[in-house]
PDB file of N, CA and C in Angstrom:
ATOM      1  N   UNK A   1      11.806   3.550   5.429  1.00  0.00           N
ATOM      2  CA  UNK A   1      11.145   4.220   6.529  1.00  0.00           C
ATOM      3  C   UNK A   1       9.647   4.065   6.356  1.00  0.00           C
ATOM      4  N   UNK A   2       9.110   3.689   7.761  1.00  0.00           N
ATOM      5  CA  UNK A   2       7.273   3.582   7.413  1.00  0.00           C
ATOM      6  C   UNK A   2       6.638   4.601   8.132  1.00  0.00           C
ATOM      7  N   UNK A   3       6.202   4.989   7.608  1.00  0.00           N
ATOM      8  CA  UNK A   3       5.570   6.153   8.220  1.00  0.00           C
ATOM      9  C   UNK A   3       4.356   5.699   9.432  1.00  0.00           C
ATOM     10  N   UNK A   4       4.435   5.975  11.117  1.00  0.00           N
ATOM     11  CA  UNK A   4       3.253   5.205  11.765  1.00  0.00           C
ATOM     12  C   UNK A   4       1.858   6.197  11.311  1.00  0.00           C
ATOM     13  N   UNK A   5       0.819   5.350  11.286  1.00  0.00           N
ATOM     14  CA  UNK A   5      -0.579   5.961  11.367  1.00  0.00           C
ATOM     15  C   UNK A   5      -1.361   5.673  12.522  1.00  0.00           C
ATOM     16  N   UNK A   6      -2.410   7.261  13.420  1.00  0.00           N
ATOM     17  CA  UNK A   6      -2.489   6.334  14.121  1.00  0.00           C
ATOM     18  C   UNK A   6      -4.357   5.837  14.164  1.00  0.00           C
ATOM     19  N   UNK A   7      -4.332   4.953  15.333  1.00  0.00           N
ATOM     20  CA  UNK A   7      -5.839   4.199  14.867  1.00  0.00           C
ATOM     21  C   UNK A   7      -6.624   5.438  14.930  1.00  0.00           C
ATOM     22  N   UNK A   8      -6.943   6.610  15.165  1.00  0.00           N
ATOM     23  CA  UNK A   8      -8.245   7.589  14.045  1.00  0.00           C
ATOM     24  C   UNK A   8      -7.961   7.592  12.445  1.00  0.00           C
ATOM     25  N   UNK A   9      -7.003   7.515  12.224  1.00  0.00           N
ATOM     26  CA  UNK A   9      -6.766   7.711  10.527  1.00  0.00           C
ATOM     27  C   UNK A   9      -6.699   6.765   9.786  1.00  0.00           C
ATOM     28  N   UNK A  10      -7.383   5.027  10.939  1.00  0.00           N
ATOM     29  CA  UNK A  10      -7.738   4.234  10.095  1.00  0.00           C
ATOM     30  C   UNK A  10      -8.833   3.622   9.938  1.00  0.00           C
ATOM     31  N   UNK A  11      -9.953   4.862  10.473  1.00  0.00           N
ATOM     32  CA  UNK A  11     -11.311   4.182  10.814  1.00  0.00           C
ATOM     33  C   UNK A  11     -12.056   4.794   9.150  1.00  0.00           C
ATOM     34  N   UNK A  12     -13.153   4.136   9.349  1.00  0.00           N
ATOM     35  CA  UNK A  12     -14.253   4.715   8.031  1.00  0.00           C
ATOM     36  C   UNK A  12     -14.342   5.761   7.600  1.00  0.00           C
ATOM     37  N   UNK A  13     -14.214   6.351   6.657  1.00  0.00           N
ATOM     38  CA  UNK A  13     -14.739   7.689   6.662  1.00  0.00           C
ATOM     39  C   UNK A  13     -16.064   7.622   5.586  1.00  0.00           C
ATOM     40  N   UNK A  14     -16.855   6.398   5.471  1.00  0.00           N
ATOM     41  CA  UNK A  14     -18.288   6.376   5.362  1.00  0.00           C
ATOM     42  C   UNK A  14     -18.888   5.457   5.677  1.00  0.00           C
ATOM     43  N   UNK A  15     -20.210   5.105   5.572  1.00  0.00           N
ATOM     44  CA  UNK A  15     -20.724   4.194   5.857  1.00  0.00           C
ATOM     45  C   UNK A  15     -20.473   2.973   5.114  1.00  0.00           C
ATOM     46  N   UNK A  16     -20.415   3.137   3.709  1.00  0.00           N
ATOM     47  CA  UNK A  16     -20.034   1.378   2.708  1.00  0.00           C
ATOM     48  C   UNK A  16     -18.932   1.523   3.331  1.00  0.00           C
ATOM     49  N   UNK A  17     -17.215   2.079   3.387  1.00  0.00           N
ATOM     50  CA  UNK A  17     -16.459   1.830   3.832  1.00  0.00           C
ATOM     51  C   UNK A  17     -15.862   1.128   5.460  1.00  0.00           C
ATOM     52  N   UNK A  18     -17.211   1.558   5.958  1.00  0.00           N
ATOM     53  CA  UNK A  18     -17.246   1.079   7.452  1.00  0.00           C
ATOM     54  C   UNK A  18     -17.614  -0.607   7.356  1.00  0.00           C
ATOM     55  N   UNK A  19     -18.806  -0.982   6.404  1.00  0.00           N
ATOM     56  CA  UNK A  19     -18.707  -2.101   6.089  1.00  0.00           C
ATOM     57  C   UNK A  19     -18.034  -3.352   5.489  1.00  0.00           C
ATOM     58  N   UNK A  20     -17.509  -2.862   4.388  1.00  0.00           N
ATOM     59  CA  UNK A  20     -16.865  -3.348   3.561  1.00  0.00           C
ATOM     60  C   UNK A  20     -15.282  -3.128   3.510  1.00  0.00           C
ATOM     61  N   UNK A  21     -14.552  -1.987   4.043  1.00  0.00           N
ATOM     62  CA  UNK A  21     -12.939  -1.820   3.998  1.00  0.00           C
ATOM     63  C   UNK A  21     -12.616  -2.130   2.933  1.00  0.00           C
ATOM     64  N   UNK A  22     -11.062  -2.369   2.597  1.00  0.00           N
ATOM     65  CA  UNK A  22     -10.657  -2.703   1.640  1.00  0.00           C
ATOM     66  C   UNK A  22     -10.433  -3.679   0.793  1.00  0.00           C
ATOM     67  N   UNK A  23     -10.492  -4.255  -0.170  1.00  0.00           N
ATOM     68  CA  UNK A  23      -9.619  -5.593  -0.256  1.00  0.00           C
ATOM     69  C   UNK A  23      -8.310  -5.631  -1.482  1.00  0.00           C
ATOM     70  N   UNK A  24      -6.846  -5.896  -0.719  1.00  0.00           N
ATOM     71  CA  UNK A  24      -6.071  -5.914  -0.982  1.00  0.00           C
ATOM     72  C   UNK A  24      -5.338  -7.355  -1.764  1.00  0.00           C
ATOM     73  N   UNK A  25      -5.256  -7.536  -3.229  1.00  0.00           N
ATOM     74  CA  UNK A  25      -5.076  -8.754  -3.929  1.00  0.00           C
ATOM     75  C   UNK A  25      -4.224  -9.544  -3.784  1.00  0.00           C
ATOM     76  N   UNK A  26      -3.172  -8.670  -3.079  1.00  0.00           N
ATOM     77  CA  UNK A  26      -2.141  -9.414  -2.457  1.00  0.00           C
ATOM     78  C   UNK A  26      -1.458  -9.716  -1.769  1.00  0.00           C
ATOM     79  N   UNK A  27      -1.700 -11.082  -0.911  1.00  0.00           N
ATOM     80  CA  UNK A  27      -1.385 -11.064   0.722  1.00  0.00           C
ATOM     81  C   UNK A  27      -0.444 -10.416   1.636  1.00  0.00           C
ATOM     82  N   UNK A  28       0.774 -10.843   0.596  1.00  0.00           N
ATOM     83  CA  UNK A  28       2.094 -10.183   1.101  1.00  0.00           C
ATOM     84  C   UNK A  28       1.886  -8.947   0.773  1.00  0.00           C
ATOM     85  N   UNK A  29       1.291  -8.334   0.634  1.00  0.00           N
ATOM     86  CA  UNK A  29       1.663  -6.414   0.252  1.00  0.00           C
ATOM     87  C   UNK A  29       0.364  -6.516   1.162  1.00  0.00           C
ATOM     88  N   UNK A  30      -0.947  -6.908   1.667  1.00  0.00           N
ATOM     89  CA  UNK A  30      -2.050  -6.782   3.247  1.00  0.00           C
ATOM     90  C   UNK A  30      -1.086  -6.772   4.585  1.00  0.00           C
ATOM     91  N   UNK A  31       0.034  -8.105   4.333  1.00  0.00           N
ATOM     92  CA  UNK A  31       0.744  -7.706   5.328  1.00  0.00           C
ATOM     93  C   UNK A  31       1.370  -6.567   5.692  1.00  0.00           C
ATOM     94  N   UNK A  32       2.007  -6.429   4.325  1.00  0.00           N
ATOM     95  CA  UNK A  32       2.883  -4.870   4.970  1.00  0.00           C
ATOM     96  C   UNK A  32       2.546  -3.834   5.385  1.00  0.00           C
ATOM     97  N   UNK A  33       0.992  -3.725   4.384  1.00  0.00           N
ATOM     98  CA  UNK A  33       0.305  -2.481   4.431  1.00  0.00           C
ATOM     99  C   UNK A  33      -0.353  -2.671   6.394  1.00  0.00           C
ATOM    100  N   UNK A  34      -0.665  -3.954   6.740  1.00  0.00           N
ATOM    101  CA  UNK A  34      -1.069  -4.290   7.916  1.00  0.00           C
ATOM    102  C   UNK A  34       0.090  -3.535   8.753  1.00  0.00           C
ATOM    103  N   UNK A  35       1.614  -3.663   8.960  1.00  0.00           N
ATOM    104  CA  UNK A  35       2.631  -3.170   9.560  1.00  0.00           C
ATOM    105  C   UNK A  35       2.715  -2.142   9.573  1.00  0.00           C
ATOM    106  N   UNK A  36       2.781  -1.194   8.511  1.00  0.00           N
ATOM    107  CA  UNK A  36       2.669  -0.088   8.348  1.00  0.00           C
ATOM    108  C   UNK A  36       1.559   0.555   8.779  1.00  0.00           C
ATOM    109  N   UNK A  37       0.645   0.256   8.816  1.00  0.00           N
ATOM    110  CA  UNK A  37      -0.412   0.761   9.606  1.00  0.00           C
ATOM    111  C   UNK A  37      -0.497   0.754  10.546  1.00  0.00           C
ATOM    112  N   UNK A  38       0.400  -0.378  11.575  1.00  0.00           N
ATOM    113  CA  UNK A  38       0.014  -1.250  12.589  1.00  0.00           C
ATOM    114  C   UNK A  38      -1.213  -1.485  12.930  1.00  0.00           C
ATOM    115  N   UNK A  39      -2.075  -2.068  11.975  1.00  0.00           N
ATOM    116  CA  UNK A  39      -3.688  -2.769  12.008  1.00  0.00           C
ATOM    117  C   UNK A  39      -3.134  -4.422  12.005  1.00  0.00           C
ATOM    118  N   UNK A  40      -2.668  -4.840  12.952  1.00  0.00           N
ATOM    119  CA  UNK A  40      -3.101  -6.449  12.818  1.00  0.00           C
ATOM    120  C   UNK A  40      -4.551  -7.670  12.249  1.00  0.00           C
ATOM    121  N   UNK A  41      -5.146  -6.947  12.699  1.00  0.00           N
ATOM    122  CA  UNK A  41      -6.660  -7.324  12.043  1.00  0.00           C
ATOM    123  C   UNK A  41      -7.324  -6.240  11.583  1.00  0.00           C
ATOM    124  N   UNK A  42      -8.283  -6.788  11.592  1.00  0.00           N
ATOM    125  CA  UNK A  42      -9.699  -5.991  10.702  1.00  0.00           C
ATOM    126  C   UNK A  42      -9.870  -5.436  10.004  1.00  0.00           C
ATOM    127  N   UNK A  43     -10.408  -4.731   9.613  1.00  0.00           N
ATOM    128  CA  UNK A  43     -10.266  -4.235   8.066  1.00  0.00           C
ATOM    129  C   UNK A  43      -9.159  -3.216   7.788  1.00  0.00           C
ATOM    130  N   UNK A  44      -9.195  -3.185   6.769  1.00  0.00           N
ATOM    131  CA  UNK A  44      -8.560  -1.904   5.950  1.00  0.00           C
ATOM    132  C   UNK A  44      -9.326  -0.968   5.939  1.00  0.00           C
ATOM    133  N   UNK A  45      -9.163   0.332   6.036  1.00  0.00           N
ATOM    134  CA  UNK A  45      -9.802   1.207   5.377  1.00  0.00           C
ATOM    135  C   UNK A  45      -9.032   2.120   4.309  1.00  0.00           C
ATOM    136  N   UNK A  46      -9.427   2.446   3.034  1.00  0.00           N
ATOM    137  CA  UNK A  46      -8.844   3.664   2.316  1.00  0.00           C
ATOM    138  C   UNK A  46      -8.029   4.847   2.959  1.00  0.00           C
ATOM    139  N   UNK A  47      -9.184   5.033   3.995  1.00  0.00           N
ATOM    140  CA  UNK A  47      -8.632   6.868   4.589  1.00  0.00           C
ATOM    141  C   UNK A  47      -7.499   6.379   5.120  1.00  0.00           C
ATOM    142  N   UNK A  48      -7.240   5.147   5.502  1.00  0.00           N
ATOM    143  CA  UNK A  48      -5.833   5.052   6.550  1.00  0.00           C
ATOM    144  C   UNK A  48      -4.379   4.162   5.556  1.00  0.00           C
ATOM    145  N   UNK A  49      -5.596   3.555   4.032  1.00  0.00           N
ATOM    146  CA  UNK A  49      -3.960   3.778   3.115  1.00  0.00           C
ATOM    147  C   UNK A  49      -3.161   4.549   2.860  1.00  0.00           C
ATOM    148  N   UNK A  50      -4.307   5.916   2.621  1.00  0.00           N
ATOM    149  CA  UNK A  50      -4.387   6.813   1.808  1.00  0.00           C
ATOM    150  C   UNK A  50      -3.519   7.751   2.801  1.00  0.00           C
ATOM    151  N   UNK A  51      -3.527   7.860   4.109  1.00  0.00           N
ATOM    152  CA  UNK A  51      -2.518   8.539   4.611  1.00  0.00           C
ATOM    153  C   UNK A  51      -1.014   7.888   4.384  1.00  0.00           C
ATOM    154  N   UNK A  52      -0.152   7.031   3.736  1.00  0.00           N
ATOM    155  CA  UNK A  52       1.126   6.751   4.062  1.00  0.00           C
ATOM    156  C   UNK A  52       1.755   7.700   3.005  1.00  0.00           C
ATOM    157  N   UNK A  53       2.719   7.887   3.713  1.00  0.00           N
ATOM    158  CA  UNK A  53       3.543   8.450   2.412  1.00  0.00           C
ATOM    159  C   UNK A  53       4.598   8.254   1.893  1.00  0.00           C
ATOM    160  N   UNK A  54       5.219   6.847   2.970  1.00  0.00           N
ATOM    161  CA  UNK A  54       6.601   5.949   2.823  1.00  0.00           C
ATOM    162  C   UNK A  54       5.900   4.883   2.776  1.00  0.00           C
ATOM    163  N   UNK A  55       6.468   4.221   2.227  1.00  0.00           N
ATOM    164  CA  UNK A  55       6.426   2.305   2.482  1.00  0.00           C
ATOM    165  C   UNK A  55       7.539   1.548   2.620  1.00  0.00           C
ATOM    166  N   UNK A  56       8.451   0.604   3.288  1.00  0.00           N
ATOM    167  CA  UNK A  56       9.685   0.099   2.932  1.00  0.00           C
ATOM    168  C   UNK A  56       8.879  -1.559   2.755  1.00  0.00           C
ATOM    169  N   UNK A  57       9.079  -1.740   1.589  1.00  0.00           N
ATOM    170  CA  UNK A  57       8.118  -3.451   1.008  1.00  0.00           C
ATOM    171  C   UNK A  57       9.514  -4.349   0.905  1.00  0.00           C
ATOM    172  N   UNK A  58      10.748  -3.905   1.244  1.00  0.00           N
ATOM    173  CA  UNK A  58      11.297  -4.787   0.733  1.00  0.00           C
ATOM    174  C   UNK A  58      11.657  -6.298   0.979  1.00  0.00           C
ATOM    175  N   UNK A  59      12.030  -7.200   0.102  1.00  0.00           N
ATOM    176  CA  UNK A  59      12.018  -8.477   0.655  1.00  0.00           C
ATOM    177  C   UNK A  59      10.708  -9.103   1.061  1.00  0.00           C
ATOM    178  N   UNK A  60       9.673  -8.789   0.626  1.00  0.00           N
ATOM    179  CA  UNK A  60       8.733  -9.018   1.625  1.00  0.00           C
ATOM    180  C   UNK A  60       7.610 -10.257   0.671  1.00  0.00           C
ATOM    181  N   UNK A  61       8.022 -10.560  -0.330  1.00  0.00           N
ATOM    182  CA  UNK A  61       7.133 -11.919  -1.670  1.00  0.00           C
ATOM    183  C   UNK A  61       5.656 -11.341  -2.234  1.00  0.00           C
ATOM    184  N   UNK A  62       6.297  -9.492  -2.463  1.00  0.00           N
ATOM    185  CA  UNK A  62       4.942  -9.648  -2.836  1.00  0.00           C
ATOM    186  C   UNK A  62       4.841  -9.299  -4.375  1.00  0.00           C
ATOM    187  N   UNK A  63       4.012  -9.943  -5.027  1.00  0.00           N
ATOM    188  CA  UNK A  63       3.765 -10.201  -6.503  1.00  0.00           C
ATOM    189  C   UNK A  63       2.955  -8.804  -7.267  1.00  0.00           C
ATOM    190  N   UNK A  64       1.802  -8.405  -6.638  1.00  0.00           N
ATOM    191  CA  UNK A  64       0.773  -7.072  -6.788  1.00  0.00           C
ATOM    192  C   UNK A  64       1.047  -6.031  -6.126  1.00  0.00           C
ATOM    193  N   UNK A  65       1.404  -5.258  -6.889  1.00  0.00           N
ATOM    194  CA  UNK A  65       1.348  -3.582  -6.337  1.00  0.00           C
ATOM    195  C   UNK A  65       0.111  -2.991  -6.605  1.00  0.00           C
ATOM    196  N   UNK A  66      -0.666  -3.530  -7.130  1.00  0.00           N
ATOM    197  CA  UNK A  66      -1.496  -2.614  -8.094  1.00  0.00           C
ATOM    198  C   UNK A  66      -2.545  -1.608  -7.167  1.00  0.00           C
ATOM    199  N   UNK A  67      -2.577  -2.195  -5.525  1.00  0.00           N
ATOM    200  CA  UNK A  67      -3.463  -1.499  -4.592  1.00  0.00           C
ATOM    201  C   UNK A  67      -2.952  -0.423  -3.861  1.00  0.00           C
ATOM    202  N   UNK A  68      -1.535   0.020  -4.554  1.00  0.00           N
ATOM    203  CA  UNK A  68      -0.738   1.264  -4.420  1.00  0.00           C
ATOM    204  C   UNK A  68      -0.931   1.877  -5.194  1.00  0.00           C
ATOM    205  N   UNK A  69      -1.553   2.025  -6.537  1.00  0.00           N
ATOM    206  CA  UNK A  69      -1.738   2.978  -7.226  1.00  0.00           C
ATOM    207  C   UNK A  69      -2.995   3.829  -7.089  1.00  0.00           C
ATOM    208  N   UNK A  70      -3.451   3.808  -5.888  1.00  0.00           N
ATOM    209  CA  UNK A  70      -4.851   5.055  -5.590  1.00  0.00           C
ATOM    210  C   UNK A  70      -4.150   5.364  -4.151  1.00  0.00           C
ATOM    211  N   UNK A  71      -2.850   5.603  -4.118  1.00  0.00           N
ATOM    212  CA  UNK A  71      -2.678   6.272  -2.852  1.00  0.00           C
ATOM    213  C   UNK A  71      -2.433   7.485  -3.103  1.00  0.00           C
ATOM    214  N   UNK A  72      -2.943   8.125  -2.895  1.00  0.00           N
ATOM    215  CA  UNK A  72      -2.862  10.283  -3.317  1.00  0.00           C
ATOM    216  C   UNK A  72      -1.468  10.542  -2.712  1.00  0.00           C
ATOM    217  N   UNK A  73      -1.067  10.324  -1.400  1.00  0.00           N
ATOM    218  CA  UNK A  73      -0.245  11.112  -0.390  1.00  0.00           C
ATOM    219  C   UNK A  73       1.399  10.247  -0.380  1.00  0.00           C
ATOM    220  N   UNK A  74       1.022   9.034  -1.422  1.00  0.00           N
ATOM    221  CA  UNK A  74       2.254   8.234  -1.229  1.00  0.00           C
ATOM    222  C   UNK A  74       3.440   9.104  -2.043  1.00  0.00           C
ATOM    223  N   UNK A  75       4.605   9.159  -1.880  1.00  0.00           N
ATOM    224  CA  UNK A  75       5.670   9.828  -2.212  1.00  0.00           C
ATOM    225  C   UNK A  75       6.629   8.871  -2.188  1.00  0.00           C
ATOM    226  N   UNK A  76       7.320   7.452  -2.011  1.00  0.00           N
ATOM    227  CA  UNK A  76       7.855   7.316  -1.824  1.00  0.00           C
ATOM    228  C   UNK A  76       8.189   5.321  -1.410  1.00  0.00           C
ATOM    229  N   UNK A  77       8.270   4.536  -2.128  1.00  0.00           N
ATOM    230  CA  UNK A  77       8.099   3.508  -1.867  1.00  0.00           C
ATOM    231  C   UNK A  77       9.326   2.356  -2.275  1.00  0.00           C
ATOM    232  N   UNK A  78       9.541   1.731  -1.062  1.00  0.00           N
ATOM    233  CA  UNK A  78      11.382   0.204  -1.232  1.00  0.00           C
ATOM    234  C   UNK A  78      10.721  -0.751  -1.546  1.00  0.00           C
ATOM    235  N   UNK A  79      10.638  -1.419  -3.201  1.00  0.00           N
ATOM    236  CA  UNK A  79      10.105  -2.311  -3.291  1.00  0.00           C
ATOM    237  C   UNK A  79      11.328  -3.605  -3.965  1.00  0.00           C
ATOM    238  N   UNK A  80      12.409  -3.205  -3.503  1.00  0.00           N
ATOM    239  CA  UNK A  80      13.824  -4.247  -3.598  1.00  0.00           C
ATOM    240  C   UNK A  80      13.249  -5.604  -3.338  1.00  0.00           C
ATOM    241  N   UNK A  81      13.829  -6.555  -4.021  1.00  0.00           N
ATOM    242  CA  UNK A  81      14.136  -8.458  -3.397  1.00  0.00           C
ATOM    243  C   UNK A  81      12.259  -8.798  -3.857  1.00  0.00           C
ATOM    244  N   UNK A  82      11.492  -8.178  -4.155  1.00  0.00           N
ATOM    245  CA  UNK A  82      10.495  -8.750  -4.759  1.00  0.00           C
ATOM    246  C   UNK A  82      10.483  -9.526  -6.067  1.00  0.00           C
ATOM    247  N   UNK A  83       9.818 -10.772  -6.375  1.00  0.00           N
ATOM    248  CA  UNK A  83       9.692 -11.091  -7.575  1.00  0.00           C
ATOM    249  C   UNK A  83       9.001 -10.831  -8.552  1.00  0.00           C
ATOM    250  N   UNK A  84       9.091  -9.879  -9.535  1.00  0.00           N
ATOM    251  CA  UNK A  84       8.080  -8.590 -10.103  1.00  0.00           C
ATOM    252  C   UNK A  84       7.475  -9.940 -11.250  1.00  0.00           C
ATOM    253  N   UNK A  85       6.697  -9.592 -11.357  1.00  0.00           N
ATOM    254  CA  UNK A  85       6.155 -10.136 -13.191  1.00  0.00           C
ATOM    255  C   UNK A  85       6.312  -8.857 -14.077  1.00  0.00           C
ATOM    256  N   UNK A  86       5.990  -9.201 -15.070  1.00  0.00           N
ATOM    257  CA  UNK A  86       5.891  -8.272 -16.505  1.00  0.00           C
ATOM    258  C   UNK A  86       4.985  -7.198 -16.493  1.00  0.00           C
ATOM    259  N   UNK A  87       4.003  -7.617 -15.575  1.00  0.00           N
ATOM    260  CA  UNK A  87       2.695  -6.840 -15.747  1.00  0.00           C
ATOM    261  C   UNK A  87       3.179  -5.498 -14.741  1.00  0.00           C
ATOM    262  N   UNK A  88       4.090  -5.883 -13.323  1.00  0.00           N
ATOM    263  CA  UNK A  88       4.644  -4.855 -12.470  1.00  0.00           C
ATOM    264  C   UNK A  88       5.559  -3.561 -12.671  1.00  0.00           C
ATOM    265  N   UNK A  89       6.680  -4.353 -13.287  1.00  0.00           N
ATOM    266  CA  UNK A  89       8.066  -3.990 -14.006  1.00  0.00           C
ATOM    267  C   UNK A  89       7.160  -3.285 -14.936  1.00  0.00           C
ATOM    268  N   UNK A  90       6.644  -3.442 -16.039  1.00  0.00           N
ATOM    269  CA  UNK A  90       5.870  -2.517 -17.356  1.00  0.00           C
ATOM    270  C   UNK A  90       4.863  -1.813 -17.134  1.00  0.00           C
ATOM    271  N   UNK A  91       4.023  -1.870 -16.124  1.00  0.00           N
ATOM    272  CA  UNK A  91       2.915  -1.425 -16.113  1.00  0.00           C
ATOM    273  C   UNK A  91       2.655  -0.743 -14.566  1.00  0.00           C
ATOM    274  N   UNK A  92       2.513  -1.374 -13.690  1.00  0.00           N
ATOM    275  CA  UNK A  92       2.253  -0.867 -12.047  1.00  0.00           C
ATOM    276  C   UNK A  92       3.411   0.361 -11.829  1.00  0.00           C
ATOM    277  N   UNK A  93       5.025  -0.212 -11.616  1.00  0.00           N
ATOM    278  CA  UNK A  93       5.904   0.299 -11.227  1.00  0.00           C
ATOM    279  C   UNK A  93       5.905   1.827 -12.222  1.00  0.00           C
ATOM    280  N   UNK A  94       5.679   1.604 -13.438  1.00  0.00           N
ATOM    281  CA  UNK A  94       5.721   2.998 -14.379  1.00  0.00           C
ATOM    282  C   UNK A  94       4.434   3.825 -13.903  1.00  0.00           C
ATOM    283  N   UNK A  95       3.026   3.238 -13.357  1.00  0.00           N
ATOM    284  CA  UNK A  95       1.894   4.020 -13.330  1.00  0.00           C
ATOM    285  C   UNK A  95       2.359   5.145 -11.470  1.00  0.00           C
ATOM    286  N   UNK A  96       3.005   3.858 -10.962  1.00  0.00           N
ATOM    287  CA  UNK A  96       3.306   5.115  -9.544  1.00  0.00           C
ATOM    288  C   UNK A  96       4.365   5.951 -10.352  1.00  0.00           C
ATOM    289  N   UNK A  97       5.493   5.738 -10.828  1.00  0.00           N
ATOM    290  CA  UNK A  97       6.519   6.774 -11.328  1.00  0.00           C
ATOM    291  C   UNK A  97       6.128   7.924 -11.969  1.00  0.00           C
ATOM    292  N   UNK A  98       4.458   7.729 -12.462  1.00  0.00           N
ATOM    293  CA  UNK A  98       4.036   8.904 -13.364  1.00  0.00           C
ATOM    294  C   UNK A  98       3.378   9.920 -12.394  1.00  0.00           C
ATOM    295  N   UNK A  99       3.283   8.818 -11.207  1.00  0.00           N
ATOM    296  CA  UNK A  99       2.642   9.938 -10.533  1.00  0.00           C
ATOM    297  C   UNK A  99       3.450  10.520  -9.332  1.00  0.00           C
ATOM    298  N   UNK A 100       4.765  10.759  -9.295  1.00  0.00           N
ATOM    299  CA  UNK A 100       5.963  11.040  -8.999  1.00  0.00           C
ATOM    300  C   UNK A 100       6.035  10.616  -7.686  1.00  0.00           C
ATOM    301  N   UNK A 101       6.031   9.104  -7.757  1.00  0.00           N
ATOM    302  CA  UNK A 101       6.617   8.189  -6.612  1.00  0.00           C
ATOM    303  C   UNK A 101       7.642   7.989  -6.687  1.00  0.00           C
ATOM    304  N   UNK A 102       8.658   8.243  -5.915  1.00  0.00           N
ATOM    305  CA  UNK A 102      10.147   7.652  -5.880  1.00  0.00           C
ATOM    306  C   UNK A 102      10.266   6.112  -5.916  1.00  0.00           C
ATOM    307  N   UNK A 103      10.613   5.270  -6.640  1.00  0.00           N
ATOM    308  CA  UNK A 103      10.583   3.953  -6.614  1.00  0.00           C
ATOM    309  C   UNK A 103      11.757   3.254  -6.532  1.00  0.00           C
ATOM    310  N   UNK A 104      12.315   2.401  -5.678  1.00  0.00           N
ATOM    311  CA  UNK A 104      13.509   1.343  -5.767  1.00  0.00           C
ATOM    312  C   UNK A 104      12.856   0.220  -5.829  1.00  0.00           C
ATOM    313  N   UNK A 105      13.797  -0.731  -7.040  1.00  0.00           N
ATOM    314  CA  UNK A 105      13.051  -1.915  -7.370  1.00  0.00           C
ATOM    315  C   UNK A 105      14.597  -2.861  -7.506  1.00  0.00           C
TER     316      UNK A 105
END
């Protein structure tokens, strides 16, 4: 389930952020986060990651989670049929679990 956001909760909430947005390391997880947002273009902003609180990623080739771990409000994330590395599986996937994300992998 993705939670919709809508376009006020994905504008700036400062000025560097109005400039600069986000940058997300990994394409396939920009996309999703793009869907889930429904932002087709332009930037990212934080305030409008930072609102999801579902994600369904699954199947989707993406390698980096790591721009999920500063989401405050996330609770809850399908990250099935991905091809994890070592660094995900040991390190990313355990840092959301600590911070009591529900995780399927």
């Amino acid at each position: 389930m993705q939670e919709e956001v809508s376009a006020l909760e994905t504008e700036p909430t400062s000025a560097e952020e109005a400039v600069l947005g986000v940058t997300i390391p990994d394409y396939a997880l920009e996309v999703a986060l793009r869907n889930a947002l429904n932002k087709p273009e332009g930037p990212i902003y934080k305030s409008g990651l930072e609102s999801l609180t579902s994600l369904n990623l699954v199947d989707n080739n993406i390698n980096d989670v790591s721009a999920l771990s500063g989401l405050s409000k996330l609770v809850e994330v399908w990250l099935d049929g991905n091809p994890w590395s070592l660094e995900v599986i040991h390190v990313r996937i355990p840092q959301l679990k600590a911070k009591g994300v529900f995780v399927t992998r």
